[in-house]
PDB file of N, CA and C in Angstrom:
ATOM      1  N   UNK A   1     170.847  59.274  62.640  1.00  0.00           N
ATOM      2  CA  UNK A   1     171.276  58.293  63.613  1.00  0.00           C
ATOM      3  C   UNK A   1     172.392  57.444  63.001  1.00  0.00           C
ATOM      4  N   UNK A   2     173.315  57.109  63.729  1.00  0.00           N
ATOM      5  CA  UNK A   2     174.678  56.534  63.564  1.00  0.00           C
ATOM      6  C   UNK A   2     174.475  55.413  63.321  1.00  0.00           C
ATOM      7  N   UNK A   3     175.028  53.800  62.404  1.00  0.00           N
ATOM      8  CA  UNK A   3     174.725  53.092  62.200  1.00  0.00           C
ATOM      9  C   UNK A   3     175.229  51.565  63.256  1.00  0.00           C
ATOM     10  N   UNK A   4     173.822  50.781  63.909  1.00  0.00           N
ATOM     11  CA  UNK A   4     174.387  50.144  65.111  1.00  0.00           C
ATOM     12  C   UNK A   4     174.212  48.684  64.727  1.00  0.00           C
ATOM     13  N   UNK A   5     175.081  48.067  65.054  1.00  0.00           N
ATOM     14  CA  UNK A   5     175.294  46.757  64.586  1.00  0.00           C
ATOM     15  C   UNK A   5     173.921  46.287  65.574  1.00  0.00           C
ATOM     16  N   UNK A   6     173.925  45.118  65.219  1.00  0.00           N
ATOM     17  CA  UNK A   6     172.764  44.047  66.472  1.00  0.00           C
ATOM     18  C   UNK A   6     173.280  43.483  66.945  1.00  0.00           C
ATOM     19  N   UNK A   7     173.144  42.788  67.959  1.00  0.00           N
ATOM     20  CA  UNK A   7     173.969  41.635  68.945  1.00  0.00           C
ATOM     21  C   UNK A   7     173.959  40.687  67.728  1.00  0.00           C
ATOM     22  N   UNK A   8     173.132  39.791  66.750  1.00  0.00           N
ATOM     23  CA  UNK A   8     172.999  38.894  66.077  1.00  0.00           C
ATOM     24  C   UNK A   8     174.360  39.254  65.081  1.00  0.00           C
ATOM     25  N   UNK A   9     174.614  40.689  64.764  1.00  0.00           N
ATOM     26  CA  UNK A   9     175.496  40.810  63.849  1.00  0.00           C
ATOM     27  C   UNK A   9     177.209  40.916  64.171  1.00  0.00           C
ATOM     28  N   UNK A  10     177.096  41.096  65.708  1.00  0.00           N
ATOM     29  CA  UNK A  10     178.575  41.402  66.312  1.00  0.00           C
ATOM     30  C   UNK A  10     178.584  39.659  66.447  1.00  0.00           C
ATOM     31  N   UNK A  11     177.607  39.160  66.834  1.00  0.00           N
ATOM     32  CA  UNK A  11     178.333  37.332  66.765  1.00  0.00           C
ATOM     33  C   UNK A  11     178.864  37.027  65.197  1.00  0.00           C
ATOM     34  N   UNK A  12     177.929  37.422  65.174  1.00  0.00           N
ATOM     35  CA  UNK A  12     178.586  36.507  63.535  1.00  0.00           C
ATOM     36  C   UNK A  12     180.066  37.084  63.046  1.00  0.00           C
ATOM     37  N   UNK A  13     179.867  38.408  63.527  1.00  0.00           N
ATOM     38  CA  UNK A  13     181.184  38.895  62.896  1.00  0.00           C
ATOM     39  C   UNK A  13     182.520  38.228  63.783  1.00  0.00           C
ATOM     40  N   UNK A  14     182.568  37.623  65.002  1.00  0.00           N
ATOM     41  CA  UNK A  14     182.845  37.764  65.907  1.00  0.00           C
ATOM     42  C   UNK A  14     183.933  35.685  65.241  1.00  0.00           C
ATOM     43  N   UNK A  15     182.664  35.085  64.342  1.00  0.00           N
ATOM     44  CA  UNK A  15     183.219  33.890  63.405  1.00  0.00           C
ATOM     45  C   UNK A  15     181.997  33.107  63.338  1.00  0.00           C
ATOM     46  N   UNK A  16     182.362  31.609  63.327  1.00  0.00           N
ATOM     47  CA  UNK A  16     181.670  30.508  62.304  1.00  0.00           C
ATOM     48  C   UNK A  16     180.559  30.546  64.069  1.00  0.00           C
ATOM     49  N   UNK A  17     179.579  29.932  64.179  1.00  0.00           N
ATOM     50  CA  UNK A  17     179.011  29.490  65.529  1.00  0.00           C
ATOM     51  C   UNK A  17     180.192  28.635  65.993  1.00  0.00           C
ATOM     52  N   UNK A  18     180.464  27.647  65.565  1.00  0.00           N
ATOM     53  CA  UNK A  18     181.340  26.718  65.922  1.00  0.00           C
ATOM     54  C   UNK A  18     182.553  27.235  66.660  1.00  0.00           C
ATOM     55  N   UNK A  19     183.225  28.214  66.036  1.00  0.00           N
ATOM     56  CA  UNK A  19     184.646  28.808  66.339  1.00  0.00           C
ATOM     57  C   UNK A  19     184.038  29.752  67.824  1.00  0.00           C
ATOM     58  N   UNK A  20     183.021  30.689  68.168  1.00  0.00           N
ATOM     59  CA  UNK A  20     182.470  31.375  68.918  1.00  0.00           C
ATOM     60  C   UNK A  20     182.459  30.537  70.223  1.00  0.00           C
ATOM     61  N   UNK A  21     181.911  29.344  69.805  1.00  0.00           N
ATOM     62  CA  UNK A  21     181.346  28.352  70.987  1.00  0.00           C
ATOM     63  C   UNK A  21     182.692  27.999  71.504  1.00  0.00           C
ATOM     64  N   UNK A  22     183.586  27.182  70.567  1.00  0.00           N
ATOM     65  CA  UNK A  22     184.549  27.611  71.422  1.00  0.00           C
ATOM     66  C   UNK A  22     185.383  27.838  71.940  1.00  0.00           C
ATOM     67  N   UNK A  23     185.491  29.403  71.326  1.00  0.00           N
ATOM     68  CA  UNK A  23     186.535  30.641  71.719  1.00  0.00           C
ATOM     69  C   UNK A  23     185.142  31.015  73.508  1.00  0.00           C
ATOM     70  N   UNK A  24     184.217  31.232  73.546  1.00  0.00           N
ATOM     71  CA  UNK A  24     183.512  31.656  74.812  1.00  0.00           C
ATOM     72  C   UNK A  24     182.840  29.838  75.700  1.00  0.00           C
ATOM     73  N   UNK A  25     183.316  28.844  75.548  1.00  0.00           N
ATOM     74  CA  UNK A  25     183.428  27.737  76.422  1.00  0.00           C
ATOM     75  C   UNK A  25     181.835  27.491  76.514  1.00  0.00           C
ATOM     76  N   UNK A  26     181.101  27.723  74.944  1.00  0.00           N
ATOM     77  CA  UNK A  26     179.766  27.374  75.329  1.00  0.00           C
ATOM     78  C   UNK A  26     179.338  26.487  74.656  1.00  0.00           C
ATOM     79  N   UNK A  27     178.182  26.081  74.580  1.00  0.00           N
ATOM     80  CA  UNK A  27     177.761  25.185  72.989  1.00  0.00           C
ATOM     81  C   UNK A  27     177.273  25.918  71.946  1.00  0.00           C
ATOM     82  N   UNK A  28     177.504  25.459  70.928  1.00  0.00           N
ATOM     83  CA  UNK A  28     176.917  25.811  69.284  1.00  0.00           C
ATOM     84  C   UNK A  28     175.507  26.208  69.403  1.00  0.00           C
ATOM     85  N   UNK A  29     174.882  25.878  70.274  1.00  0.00           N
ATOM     86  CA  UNK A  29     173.469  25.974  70.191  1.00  0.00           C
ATOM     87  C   UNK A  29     173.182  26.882  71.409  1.00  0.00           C
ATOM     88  N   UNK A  30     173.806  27.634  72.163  1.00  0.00           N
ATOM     89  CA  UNK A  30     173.452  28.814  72.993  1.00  0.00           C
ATOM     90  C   UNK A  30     174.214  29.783  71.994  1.00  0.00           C
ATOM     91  N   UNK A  31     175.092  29.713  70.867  1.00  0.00           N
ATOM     92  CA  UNK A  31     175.711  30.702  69.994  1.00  0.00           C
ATOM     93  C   UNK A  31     174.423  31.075  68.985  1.00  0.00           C
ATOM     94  N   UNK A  32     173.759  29.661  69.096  1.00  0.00           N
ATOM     95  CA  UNK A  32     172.719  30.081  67.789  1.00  0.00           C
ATOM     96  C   UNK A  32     171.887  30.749  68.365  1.00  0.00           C
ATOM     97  N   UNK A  33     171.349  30.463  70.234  1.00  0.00           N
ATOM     98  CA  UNK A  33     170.064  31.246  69.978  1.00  0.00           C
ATOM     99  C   UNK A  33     170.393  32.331  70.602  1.00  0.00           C
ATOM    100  N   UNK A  34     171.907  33.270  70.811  1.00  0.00           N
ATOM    101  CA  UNK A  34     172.290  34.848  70.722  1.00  0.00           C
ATOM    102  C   UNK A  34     172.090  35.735  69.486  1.00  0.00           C
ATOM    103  N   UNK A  35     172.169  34.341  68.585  1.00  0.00           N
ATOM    104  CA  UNK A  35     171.924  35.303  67.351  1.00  0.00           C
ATOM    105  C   UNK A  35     170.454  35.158  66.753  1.00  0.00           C
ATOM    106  N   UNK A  36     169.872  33.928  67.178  1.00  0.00           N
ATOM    107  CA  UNK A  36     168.247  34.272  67.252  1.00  0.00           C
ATOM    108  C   UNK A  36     167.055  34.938  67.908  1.00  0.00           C
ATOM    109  N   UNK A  37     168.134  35.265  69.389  1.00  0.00           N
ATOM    110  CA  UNK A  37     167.180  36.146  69.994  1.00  0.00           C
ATOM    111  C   UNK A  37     167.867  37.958  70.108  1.00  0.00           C
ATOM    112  N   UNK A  38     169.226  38.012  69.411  1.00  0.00           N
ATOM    113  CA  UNK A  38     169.897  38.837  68.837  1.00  0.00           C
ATOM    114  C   UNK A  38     170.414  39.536  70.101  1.00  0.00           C
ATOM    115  N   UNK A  39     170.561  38.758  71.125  1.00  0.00           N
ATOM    116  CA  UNK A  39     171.004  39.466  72.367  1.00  0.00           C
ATOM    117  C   UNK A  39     172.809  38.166  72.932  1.00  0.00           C
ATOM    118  N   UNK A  40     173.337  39.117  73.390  1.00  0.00           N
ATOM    119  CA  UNK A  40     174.983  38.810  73.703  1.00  0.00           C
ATOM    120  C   UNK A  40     174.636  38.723  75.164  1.00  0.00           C
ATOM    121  N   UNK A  41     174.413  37.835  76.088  1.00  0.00           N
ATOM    122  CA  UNK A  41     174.511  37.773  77.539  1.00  0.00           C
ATOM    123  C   UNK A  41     175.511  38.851  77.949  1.00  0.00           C
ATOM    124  N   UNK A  42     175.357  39.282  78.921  1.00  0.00           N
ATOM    125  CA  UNK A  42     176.164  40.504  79.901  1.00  0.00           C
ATOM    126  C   UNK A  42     177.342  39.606  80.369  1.00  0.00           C
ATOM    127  N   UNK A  43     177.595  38.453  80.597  1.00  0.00           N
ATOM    128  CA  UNK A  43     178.593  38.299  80.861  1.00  0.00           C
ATOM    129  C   UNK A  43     180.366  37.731  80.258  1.00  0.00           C
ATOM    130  N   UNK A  44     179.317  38.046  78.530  1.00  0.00           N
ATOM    131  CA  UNK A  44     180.530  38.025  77.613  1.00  0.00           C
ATOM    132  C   UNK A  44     180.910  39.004  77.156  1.00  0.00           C
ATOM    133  N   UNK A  45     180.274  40.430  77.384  1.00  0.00           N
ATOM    134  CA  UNK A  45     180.668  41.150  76.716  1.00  0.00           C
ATOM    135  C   UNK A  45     181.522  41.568  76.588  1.00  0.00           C
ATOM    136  N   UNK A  46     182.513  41.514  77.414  1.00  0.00           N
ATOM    137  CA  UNK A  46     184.115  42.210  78.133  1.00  0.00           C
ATOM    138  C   UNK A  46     185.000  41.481  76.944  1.00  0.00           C
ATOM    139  N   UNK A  47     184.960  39.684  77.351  1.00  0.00           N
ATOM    140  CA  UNK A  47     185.494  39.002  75.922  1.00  0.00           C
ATOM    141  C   UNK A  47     185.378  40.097  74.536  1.00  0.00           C
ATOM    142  N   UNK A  48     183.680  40.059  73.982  1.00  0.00           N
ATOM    143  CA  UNK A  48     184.089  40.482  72.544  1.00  0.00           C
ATOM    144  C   UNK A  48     184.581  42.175  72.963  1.00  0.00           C
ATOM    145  N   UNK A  49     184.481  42.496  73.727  1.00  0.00           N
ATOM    146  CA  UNK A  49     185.368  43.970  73.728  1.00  0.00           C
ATOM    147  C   UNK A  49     186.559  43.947  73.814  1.00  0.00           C
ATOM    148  N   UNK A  50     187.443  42.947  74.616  1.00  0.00           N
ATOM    149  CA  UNK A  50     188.416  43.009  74.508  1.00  0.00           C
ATOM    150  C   UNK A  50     189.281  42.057  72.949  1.00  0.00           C
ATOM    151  N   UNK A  51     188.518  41.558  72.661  1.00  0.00           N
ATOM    152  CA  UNK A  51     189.045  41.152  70.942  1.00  0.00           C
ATOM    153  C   UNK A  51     188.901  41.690  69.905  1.00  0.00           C
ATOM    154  N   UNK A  52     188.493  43.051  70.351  1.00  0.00           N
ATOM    155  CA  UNK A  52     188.427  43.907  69.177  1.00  0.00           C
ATOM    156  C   UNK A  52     187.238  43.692  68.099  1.00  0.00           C
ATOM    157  N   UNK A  53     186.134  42.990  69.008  1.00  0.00           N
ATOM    158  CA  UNK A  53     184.672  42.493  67.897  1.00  0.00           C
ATOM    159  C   UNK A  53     183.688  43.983  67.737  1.00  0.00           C
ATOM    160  N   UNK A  54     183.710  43.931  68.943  1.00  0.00           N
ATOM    161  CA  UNK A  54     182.496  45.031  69.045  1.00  0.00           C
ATOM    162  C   UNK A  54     183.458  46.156  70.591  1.00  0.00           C
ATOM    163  N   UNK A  55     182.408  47.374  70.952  1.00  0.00           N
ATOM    164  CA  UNK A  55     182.995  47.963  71.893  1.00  0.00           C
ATOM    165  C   UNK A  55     181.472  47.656  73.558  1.00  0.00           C
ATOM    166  N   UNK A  56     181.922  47.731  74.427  1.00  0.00           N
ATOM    167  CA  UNK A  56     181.063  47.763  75.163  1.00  0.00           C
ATOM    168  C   UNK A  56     180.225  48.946  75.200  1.00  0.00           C
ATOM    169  N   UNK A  57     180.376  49.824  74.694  1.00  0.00           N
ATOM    170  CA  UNK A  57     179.349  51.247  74.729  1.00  0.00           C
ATOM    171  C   UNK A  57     178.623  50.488  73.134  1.00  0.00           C
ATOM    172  N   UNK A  58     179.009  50.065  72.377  1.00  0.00           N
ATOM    173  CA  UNK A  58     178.026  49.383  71.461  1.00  0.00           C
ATOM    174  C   UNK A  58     176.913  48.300  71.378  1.00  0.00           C
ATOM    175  N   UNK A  59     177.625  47.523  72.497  1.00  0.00           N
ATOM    176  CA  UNK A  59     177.208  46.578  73.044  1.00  0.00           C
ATOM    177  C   UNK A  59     175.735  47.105  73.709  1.00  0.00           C
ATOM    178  N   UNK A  60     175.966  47.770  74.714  1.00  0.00           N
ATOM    179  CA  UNK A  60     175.300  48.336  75.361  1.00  0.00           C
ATOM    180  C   UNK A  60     174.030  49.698  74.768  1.00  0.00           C
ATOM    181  N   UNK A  61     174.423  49.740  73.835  1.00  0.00           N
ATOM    182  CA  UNK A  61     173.740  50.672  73.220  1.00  0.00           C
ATOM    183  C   UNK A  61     172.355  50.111  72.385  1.00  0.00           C
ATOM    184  N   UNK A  62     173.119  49.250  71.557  1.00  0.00           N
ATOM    185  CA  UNK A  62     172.364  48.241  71.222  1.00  0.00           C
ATOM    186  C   UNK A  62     171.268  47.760  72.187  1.00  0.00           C
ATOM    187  N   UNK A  63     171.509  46.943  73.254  1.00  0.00           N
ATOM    188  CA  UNK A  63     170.208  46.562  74.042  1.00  0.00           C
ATOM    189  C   UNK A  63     169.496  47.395  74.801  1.00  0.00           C
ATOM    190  N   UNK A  64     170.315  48.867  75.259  1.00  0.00           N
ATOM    191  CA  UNK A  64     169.413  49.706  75.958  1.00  0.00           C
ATOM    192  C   UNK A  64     168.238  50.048  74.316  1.00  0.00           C
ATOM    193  N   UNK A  65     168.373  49.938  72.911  1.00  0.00           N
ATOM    194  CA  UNK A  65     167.923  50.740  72.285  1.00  0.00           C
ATOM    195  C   UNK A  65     166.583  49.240  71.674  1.00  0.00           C
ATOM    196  N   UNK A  66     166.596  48.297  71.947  1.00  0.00           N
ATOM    197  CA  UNK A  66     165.979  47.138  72.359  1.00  0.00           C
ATOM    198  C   UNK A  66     165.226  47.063  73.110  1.00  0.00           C
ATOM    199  N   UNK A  67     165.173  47.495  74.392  1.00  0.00           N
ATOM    200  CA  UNK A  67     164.790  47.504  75.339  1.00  0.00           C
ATOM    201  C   UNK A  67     163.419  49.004  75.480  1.00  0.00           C
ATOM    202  N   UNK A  68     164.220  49.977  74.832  1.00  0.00           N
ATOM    203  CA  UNK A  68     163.437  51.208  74.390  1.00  0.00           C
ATOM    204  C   UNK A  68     162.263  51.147  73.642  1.00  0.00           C
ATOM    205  N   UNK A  69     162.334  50.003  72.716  1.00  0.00           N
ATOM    206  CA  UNK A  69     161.300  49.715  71.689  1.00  0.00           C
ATOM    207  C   UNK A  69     160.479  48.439  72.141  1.00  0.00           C
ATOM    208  N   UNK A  70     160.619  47.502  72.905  1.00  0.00           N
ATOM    209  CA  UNK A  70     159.980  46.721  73.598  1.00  0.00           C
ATOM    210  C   UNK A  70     158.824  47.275  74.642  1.00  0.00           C
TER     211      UNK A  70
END
């Protein structure tokens, strides 16, 4: 199996919480708990796809494979 980032790990890569919050117009503390509950809301994902963070088939792969094990 191919190696898949986590939602917790495409934020971080993505910068500081601070810089995330806001580059996506949110607070520091809905940045923290994407990466505590390791899930990217559906309606940012387009953002980190289009900045070259993560891809949306990764994105997506990721939580369908979350969702599989739940």
């Amino acid at each position: 199996m191919a190696f898949m980032r986590t939602h917790a790990e495409i934020v971080r890569a993505a910068g500081e919480p601070d810089a995330v919050a806001a580059w996506r117009g949110v607070s520091i503390h809905t940045v923290r708990s994407w990466i505590a509950r390791d899930k990217i809301p559906d309606e940012h994902w387009v953002a980190f796809s289009d900045d070259g963070i993560a891809t949306l088939q990764e994105m997506a792969s990721y939580s369908a494979s979350k969702r599989q094990a739940a």
